[in-house]
Protein backbone atom coordinates (compact mmCIF):
# COMPACT_ATOMS: atom_id res chain seq x y z
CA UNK A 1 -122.16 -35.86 -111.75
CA UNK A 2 -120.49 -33.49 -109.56
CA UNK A 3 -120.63 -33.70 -105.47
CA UNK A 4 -119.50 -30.92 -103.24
CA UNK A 5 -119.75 -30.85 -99.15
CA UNK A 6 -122.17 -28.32 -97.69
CA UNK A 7 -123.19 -26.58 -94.08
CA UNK A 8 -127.09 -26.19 -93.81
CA UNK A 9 -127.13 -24.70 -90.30
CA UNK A 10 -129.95 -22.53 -90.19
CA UNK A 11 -133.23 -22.72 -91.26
CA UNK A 12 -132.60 -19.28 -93.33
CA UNK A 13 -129.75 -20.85 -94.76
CA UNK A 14 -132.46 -24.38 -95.89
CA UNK A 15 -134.85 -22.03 -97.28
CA UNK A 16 -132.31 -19.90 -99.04
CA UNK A 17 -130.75 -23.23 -100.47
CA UNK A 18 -134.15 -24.92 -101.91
CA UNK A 19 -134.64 -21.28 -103.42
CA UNK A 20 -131.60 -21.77 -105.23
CA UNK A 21 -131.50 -25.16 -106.67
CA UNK A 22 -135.56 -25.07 -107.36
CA UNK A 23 -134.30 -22.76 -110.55
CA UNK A 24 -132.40 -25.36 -112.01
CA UNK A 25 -133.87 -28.00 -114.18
CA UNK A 26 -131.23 -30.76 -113.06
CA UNK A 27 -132.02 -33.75 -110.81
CA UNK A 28 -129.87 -32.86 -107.35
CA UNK A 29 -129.72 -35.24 -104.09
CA UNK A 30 -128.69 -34.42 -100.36
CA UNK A 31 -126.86 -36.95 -98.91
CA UNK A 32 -126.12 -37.54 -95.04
CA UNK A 33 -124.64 -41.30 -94.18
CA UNK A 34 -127.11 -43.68 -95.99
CA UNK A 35 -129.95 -41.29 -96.01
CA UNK A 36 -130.80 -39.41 -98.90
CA UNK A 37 -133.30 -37.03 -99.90
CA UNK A 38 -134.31 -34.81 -102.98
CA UNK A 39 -132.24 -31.56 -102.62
CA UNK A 40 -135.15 -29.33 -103.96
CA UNK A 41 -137.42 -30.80 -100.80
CA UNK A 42 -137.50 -28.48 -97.74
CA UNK A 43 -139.16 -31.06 -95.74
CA UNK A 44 -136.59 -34.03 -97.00
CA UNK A 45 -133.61 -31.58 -95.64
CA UNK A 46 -134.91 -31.07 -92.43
CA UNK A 47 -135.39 -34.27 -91.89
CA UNK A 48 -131.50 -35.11 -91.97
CA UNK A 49 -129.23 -34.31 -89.08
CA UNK A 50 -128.16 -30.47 -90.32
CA UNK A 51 -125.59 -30.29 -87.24
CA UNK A 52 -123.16 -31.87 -89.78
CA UNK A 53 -122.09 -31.26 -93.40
CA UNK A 54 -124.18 -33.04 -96.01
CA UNK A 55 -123.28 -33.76 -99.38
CA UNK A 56 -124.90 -32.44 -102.36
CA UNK A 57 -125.13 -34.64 -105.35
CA UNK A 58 -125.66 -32.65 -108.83
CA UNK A 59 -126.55 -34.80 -111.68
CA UNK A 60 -125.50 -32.48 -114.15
CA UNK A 61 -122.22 -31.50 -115.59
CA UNK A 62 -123.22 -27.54 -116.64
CA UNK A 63 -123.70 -26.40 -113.07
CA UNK A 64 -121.17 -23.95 -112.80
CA UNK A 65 -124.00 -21.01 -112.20
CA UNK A 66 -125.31 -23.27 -109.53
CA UNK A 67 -122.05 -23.59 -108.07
CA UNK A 68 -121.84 -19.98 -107.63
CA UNK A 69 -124.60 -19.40 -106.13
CA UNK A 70 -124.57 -22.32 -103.32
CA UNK A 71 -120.71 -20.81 -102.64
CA UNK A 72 -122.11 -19.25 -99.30
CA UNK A 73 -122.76 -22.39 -98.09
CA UNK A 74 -120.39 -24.80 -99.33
CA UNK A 75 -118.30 -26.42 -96.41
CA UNK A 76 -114.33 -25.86 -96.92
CA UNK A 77 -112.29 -28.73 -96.41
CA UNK A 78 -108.53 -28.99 -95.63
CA UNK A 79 -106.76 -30.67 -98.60
């Protein structure tokens, strides 16, 4: 399993995103405090509060194509 931070901002950006990850065969999850939703489910995203970074959970360890392609809107953190 691999879990990376994300911005979904804009609703380009949520359609753009469910584009992306609907290619892939591997379960995914969006996670925002306890909620969680299916991350290929336009209608689960919007219903979590977007003004925040969310947390994408990838249950898959081959997902470094997918990783590449979500780069745009991974969320950067200070380490």
């Amino acid at each position: 399993m691999k879990s990376v931070n994300l911005r979904l901002s804009l609703v380009e950006n949520v359609n753009q995103f469910v584009n992306i990850v609907s290619r892939y065969p591997f379960e995914m999850d969006l996670r925002a405090g306890r909620h969680v939703v299916d991350a290929k489910s336009i209608l689960g995203i919007f219903s979590l509060d977007l003004s925040r970074p969310i947390t994408l959970e990838i249950y898959s360890d081959d997902c470094g194509q997918l990783m590449e392609e979500i780069k745009p809107f991974i969320e950067e953190t200070d380490a």
